[in-house]
Protein backbone atom coordinates (compact mmCIF):
# COMPACT_ATOMS: atom_id res chain seq x y z
CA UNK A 1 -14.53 18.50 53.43
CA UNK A 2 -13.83 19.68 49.75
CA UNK A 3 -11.02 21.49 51.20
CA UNK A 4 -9.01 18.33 52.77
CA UNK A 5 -9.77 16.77 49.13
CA UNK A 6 -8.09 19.23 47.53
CA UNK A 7 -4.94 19.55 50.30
CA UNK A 8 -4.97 15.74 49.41
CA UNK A 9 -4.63 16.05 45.87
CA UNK A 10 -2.09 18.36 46.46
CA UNK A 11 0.17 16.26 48.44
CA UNK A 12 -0.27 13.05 46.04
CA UNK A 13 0.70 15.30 43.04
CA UNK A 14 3.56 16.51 44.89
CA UNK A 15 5.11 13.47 45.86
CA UNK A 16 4.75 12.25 42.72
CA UNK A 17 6.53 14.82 41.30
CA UNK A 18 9.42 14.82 43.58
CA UNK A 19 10.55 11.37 41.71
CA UNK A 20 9.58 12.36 38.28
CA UNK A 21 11.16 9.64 36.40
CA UNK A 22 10.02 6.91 38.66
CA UNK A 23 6.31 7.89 38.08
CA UNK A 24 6.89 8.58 34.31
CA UNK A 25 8.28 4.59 33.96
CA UNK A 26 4.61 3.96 36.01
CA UNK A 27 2.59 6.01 33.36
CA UNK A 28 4.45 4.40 30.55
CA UNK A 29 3.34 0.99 31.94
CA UNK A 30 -0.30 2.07 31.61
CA UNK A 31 0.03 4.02 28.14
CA UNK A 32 1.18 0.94 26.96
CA UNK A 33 -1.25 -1.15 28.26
CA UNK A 34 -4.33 1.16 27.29
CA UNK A 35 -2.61 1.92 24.00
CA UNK A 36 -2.11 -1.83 23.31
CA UNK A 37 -5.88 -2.59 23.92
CA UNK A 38 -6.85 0.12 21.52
CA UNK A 39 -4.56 -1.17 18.73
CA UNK A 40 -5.15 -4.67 18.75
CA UNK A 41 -8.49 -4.24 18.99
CA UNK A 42 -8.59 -1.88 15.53
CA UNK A 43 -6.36 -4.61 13.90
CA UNK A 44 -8.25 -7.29 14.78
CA UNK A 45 -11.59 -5.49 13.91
CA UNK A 46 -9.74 -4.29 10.55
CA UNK A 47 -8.71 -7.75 9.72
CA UNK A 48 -12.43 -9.15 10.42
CA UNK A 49 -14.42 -6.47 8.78
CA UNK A 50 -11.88 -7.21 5.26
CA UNK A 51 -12.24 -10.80 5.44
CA UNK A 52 -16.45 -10.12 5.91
CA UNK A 53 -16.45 -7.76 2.70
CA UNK A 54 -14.36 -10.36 0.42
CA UNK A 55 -17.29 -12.81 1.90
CA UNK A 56 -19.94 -10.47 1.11
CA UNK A 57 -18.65 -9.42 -2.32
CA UNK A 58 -19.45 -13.06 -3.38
CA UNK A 59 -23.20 -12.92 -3.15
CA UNK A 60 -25.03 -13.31 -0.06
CA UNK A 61 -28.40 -14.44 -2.28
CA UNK A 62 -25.95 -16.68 -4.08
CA UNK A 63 -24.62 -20.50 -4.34
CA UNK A 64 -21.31 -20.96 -5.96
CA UNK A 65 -20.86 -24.47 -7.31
CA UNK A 66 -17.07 -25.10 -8.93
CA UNK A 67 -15.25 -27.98 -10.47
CA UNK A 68 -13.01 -29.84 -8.22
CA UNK A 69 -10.35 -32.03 -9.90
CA UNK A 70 -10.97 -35.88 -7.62
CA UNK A 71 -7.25 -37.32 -6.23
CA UNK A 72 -5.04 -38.79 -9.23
CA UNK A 73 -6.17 -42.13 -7.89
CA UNK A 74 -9.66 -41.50 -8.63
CA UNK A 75 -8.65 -42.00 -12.74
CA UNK A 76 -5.95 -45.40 -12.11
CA UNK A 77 -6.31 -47.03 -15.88
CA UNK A 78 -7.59 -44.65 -17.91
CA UNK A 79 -5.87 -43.48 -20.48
CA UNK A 80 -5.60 -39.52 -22.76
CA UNK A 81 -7.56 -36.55 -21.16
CA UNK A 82 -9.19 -36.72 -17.87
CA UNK A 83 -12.84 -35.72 -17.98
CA UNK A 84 -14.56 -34.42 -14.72
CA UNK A 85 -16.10 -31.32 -13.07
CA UNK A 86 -19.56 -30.07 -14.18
CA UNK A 87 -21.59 -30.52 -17.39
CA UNK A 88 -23.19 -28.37 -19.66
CA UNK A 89 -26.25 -30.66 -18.53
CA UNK A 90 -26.01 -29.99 -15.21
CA UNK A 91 -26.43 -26.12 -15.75
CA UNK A 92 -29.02 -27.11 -18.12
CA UNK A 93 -30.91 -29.48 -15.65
CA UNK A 94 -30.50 -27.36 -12.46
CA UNK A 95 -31.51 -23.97 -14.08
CA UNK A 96 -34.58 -25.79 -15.43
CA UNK A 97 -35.41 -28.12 -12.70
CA UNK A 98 -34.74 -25.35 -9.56
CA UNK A 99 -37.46 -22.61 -9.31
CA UNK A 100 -36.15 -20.76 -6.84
CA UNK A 101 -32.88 -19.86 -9.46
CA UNK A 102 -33.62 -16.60 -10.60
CA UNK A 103 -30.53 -16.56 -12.65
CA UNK A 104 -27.52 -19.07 -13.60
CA UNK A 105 -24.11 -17.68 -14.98
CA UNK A 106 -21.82 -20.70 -16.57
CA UNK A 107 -17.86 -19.99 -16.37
CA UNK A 108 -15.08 -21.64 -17.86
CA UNK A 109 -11.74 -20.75 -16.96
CA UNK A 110 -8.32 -22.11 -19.02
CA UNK A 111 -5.36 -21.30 -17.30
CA UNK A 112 -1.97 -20.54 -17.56
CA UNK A 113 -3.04 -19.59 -21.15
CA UNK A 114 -0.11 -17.62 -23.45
CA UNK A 115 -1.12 -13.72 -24.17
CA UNK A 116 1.04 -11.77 -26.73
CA UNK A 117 0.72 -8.92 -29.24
CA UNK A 118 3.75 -7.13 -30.64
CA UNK A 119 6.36 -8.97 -29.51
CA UNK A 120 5.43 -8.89 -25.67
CA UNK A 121 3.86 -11.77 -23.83
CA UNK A 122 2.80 -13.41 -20.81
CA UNK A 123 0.89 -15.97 -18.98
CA UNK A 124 -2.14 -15.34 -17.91
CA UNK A 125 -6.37 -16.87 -17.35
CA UNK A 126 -8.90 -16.83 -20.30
CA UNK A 127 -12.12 -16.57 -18.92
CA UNK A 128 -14.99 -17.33 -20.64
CA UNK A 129 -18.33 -16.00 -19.32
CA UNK A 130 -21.57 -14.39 -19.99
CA UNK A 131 -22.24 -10.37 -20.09
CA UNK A 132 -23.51 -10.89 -16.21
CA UNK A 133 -19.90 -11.97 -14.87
CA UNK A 134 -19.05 -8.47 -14.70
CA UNK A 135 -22.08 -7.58 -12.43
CA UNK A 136 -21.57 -10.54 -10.43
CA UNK A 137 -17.95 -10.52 -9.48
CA UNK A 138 -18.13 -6.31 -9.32
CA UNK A 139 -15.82 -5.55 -12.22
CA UNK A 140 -16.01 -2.11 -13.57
CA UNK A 141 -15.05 -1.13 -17.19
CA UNK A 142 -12.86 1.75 -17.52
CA UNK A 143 -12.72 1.79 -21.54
CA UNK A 144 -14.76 0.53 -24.04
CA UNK A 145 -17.43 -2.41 -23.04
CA UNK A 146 -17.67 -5.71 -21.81
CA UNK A 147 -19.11 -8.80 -23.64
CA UNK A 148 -22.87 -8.49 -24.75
CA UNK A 149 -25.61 -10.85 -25.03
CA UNK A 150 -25.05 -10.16 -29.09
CA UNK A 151 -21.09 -11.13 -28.90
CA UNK A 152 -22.44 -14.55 -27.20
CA UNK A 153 -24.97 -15.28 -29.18
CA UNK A 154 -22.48 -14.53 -32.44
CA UNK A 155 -19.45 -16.32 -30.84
CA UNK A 156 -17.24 -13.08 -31.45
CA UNK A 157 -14.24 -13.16 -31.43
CA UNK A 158 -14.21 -10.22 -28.68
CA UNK A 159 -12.40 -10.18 -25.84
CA UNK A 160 -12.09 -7.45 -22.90
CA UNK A 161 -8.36 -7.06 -20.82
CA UNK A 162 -8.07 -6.68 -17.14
CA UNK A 163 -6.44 -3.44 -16.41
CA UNK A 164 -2.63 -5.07 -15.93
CA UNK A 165 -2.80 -7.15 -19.17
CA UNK A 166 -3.63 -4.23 -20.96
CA UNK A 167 -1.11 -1.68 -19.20
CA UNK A 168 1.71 -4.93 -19.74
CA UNK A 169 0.95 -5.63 -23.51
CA UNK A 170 0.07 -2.48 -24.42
CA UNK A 171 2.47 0.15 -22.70
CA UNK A 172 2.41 2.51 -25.58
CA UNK A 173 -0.78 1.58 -27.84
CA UNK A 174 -4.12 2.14 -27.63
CA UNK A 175 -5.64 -1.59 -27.05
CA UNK A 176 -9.17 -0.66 -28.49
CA UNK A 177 -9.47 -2.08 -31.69
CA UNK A 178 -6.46 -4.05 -31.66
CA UNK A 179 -6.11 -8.03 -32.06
CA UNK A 180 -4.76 -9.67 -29.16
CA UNK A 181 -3.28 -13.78 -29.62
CA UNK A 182 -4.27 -16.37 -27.44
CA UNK A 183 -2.19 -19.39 -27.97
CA UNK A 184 -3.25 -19.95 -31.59
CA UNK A 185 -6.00 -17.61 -32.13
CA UNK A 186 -6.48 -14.10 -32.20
CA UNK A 187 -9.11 -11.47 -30.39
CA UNK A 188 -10.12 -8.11 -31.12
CA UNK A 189 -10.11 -5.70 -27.68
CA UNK A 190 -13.34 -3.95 -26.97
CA UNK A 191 -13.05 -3.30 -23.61
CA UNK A 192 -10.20 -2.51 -20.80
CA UNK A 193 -11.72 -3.44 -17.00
CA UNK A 194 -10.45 -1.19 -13.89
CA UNK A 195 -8.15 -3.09 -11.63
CA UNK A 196 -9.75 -5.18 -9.14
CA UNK A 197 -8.15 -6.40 -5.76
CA UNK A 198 -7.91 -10.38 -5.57
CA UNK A 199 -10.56 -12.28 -3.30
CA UNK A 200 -9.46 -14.46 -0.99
CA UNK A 201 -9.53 -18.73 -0.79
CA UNK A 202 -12.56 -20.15 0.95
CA UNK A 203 -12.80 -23.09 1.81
CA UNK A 204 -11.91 -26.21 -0.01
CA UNK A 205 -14.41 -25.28 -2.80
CA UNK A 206 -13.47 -21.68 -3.48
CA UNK A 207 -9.90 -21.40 -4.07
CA UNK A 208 -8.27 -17.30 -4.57
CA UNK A 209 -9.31 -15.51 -7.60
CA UNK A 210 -6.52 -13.10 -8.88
CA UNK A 211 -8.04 -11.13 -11.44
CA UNK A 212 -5.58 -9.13 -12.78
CA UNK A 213 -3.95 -11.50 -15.59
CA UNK A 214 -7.70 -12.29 -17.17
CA UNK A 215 -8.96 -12.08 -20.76
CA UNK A 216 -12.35 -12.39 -20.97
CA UNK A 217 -14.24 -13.85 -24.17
CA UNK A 218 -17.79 -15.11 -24.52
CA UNK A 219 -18.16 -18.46 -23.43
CA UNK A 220 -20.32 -19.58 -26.60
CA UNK A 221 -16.73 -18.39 -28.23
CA UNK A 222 -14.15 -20.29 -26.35
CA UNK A 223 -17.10 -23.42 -26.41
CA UNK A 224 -16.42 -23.31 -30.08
CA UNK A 225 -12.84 -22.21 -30.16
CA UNK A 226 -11.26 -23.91 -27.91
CA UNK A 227 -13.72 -27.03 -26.62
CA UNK A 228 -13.26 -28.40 -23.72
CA UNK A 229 -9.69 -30.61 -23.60
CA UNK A 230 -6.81 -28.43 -22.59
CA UNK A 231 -3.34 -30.05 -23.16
CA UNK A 232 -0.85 -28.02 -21.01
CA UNK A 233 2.31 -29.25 -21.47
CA UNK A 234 5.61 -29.09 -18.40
CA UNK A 235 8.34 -31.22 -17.29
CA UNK A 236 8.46 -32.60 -20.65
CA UNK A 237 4.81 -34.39 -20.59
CA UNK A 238 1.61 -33.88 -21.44
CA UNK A 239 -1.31 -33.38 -19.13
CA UNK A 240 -4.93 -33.21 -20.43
CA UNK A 241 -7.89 -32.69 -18.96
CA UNK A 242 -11.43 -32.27 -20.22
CA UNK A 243 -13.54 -29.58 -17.99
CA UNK A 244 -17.10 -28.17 -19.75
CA UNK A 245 -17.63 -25.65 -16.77
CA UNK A 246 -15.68 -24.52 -14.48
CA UNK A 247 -18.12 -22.91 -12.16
CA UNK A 248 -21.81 -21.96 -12.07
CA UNK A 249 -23.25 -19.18 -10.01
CA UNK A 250 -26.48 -19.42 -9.08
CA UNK A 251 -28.78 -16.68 -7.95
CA UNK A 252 -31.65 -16.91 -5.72
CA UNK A 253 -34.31 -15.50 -5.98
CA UNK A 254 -35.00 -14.91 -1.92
CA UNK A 255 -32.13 -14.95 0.93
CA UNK A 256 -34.38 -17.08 2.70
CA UNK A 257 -34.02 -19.53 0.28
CA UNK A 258 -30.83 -20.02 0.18
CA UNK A 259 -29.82 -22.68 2.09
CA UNK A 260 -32.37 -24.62 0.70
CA UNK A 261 -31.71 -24.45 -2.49
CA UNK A 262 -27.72 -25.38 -2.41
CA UNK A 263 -29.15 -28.36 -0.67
CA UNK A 264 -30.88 -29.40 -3.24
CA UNK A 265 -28.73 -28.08 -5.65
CA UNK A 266 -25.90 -30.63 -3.96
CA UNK A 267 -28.21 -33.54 -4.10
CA UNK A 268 -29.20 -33.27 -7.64
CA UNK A 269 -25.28 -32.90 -8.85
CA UNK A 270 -24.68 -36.12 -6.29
CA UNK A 271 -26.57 -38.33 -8.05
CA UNK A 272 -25.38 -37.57 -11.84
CA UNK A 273 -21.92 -37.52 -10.43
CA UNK A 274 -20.58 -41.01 -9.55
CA UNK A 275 -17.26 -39.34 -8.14
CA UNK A 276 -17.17 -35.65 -6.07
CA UNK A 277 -15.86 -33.63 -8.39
CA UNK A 278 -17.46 -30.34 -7.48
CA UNK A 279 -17.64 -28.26 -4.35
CA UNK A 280 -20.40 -26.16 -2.87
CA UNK A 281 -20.11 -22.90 -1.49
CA UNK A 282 -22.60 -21.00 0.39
CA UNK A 283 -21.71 -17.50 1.03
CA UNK A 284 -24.68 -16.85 2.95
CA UNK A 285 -23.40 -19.87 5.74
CA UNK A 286 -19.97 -17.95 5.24
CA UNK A 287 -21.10 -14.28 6.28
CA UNK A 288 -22.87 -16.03 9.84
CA UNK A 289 -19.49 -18.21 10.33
CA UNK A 290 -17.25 -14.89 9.89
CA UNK A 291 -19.43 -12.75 11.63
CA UNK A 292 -19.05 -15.43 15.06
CA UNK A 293 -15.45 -15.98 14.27
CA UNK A 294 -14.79 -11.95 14.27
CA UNK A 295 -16.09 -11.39 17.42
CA UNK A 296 -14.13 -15.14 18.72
CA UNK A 297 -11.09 -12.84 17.43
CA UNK A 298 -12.08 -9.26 19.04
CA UNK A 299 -12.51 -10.89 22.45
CA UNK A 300 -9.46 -13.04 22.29
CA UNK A 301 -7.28 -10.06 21.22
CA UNK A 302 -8.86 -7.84 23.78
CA UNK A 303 -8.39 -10.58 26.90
CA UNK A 304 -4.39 -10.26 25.05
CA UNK A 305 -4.28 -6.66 25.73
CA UNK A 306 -5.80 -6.44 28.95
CA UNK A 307 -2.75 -8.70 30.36
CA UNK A 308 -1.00 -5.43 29.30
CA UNK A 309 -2.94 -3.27 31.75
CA UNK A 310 -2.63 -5.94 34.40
CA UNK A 311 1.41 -5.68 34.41
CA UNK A 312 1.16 -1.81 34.00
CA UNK A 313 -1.11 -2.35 37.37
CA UNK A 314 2.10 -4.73 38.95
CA UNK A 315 4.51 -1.88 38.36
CA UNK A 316 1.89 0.45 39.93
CA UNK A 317 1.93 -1.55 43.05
CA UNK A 318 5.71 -2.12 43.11
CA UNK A 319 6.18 1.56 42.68
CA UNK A 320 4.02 2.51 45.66
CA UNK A 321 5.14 -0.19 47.93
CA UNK A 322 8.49 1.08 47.30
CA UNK A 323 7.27 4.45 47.99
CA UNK A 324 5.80 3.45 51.42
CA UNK A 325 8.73 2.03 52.40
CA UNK A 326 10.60 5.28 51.25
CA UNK A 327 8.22 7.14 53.04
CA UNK A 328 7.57 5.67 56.22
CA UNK A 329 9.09 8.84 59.05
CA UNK A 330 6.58 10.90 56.70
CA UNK A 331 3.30 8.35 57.44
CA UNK A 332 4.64 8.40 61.34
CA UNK A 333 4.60 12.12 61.26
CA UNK A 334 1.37 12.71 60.09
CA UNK A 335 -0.58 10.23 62.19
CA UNK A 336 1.16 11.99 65.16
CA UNK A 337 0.06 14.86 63.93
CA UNK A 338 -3.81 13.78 63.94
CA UNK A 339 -4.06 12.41 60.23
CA UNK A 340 -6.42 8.81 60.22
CA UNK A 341 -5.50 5.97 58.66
CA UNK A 342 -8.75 6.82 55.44
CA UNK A 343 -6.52 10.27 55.61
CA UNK A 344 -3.17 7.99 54.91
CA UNK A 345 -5.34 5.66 52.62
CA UNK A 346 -6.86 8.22 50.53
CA UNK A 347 -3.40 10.23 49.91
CA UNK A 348 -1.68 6.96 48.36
CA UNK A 349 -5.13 5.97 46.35
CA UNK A 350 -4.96 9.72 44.92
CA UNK A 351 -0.86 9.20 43.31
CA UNK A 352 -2.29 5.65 42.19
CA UNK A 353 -5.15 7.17 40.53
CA UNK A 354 -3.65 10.40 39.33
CA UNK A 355 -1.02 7.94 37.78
CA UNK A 356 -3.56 5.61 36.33
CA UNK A 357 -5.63 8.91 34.71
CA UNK A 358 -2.25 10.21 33.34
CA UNK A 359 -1.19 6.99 32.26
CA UNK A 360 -5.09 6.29 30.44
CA UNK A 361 -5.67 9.51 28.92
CA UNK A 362 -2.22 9.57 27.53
CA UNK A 363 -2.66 5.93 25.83
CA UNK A 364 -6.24 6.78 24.35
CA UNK A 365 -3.90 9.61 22.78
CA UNK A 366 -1.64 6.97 21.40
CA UNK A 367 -4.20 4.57 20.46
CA UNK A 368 -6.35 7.29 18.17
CA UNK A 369 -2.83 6.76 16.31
CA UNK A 370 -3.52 3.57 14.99
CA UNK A 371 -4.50 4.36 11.91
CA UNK A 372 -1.82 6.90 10.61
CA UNK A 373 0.93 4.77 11.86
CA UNK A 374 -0.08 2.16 10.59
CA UNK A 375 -0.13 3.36 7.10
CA UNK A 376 3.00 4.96 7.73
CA UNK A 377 4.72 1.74 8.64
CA UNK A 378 2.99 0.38 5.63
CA UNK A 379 4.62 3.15 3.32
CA UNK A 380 7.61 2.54 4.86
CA UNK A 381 8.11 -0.70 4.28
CA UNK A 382 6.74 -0.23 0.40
CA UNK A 383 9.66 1.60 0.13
CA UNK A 384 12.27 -0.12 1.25
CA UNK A 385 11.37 -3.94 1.43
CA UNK A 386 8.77 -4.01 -1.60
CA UNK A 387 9.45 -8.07 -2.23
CA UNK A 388 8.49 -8.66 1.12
CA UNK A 389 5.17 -6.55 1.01
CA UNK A 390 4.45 -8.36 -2.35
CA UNK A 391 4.55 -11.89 -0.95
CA UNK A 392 2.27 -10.82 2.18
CA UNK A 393 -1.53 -11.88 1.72
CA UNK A 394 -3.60 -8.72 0.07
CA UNK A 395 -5.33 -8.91 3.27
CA UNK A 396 -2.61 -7.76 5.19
CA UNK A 397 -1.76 -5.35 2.64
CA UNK A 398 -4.87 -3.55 1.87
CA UNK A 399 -6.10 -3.99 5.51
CA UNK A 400 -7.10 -0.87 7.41
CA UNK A 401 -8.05 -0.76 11.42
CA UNK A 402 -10.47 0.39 12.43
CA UNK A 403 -11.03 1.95 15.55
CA UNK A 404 -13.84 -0.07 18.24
CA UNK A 405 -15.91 3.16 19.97
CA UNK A 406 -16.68 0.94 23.10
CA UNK A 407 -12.65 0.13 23.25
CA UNK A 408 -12.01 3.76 24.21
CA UNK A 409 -13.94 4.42 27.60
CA UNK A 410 -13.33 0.29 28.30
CA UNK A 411 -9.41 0.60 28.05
CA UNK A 412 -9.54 4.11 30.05
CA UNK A 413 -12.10 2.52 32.13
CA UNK A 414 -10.34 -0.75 33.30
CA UNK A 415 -6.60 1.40 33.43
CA UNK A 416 -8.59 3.40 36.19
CA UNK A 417 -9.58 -0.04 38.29
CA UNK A 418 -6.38 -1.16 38.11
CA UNK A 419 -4.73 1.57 39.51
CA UNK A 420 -7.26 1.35 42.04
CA UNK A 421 -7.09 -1.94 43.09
CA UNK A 422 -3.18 -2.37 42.78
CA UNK A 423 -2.60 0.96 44.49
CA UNK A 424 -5.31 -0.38 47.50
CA UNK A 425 -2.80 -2.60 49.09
CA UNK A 426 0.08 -0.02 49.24
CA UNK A 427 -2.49 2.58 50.60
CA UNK A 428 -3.97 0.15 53.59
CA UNK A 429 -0.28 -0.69 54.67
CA UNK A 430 0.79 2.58 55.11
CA UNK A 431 -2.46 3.50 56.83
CA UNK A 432 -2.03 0.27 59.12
CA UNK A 433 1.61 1.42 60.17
CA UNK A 434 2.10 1.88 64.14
CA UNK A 435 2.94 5.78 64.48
CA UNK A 436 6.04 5.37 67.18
CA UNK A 437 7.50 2.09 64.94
CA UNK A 438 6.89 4.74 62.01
CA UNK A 439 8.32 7.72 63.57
CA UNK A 440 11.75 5.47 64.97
CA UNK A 441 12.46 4.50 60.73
CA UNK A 442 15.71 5.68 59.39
């Protein structure tokens, strides 16, 4: 018995390799299709694992509550600066009122605010915050410090530079030390920050947060400064609006009690606001939702790529009914010469399989590539179309894939089926020829 296996295998690998081009075009069909599953499914589980960090990175024991400006119809008759958004008694009231707040951080953020020193400007967001803001939204200092409890509680004049402020206005000085202007008033550096990759929009609530054009001041300092009516003027008019926070952060003190506490947290702002002009965000809901919607996307791409394997299992059954045509004097001789019809079956599901195996082993090969080629192509097009790469979401750009261990064997797997169950209809017609019709073919 192992011996007619073995004369089988024989014969299947030679007849495949009497037509070598025809059965490399049938491997290439399956590389592709088990290379294709491997790939998309890295991309896709790239792409979800990103977007789950950015979530994650917001606080999954926090409650984000931001200023939303209400539709222009919302302030018909009135007249000079628009007030709206949240109140310096609302953070008062809510950290007071809330036990389960373990700690509240107040922001206010003014922007397309005027940075200059020495000549050089540009346009940019002044953030004033607390000394926590750097904890909370994982900003690292590289020089100097951050804002202190003692700079808020003095109002300083102090302000720290994110890392492409500093490297733009100060290309040749050493910022520490140095006064930068703001509009009409002046800040002393005492700290540069590392550079810090944008977060994405969630939401309706939580739009993008770019941090690499920020100032940051205490917010006792731009309370007292600055107050809260901004005039930006454009187009030739004036636009005002009056904002006292632009978002709170809140910090629970248990996970558990998280969702119950932005619930309450959205009922208590409801009914001191007469109008919604704030937006709840939940991060905590967010990481669930993304974690359902990643695997949504996994599946989806993977039922993509199997269509792949599918048409590389088409071509494998074209191929061999060609080839049973081709060979149908050779079938005729060997059933006259004794062979059965599992003999004739299991010769033809041997080339079908041998092809599949080739065809599998050589696209796990190409998918383990992913990853290089990726950030070759990624190079690549850094160098030669940078505009284009700029204007791409920093998803896309920073996004890595990341290879799925269960897509290996399941691509290599399935490639194997196919070629067995494609090649199985080939196999039983040749083994269902009649020898003397067989032996008569031209």
């Amino acid at each position: 018995m192992p011996l007619r296996w073995i004369r089988t295998w024989q014969l299947g690998l030679k007849s495949l390799w009497l037509h070598p081009l025809r059965s490399l075009l049938t491997v290439l069909g399956i590389f592709i299709g088990v290379a294709s599953v491997i790939w998309l499914l890295a991309i896709g589980e790239g792409i979800g694992r990103k977007a789950q960090e950015q979530i994650e990175g917001l606080g999954a024991n926090n409650v984000i509550v931001r200023s939303i400006k209400p539709p222009p119809e919302t302030f018909e008759g009135t007249h000079g600066p628009v007030p709206f958004g949240l109140l310096r008694e609302d953070f008062e009231r809510l950290t007071e009122t809330i036990p389960t707040v373990k700690r509240a951080l107040p922001i206010r953020e003014i922007k397309r605010q005027r940075f200059s020193f020495g000549g050089r400007t540009l346009d940019g967001r002044l953030v004033g915050c607390t000394p926590e803001y750097a904890e909370v939204t994982q900003l690292e200092v590289t020089r100097g410090r951050f804002i202190t409890d003692v700079d808020q509680a003095e109002k300083q004049n102090f302000c720290a530079l994110a890392a492409d402020v500093a490297r733009r206005l100060f290309p040749y000085e050493d910022p520490l030390g140095r006064s930068v202007r703001v509009e009409d008033t002046y800040y002393v550096v005492i700290g540069i920050m590392k550079d810090r990759a944008p977060s994405a929009g969630i939401g309706g609530s939580l739009e993008a947060q770019d941090y690499s054009n920020d100032i940051y001041i205490p917010i006792s300092t731009l309370w007292s400064r600055i107050g809260d009516t901004v005039v930006t003027v454009g187009g030739g008019s004036f636009q005002g609006e009056i904002v006292e926070l632009s978002q709170i952060t809140f910090q629970i003190e248990d996970t558990d009690r998280v969702l119950e506490t932005a619930a309450i947290i959205e009922s208590t702002l409801d009914r001191f606001h007469s109008v919604k002009d704030f937006g709840v965000t939940v991060p905590l809901e967010l990481i669930e939702q993304a974690k359902t919607t990643r695997l949504m996307f996994i599946l989806m791409i993977g039922l993509i790529a199997a269509i792949s394997l599918v048409v590389g299992g088409i071509g494998i059954m074209n191929i061999m009914l060609a080839t049973v045509t081709e060979r149908t004097r050779e079938i005729g001789i060997r059933r006259a010469l004794g062979a059965r019809r599992r003999d004739i079956v299991r010769q033809f599901l041997i080339e079908t399989i041998s092809l599949s195996i080739v065809g599998g082993v050589t696209g796990v090969v190409g998918g383990l590539t992913c990853r290089p080629i990726v950030a070759g192509i990624r190079w690549l097009l850094d160098r030669t179309l940078p505009d284009v790469i700029e204007q791409l979401p920093a998803v896309i750009k920073t996004v890595e894939p990341v290879i799925v261990p269960w897509s290996i064997p399941l691509a290599f797997g399935i490639s194997v089926v196919v070629g067995v169950i494609f090649g199985l209809y080939p196999a039983i017609r040749a083994a269902r020829m009649d020898p003397i019709e067989a032996l008569r073919h031209e």
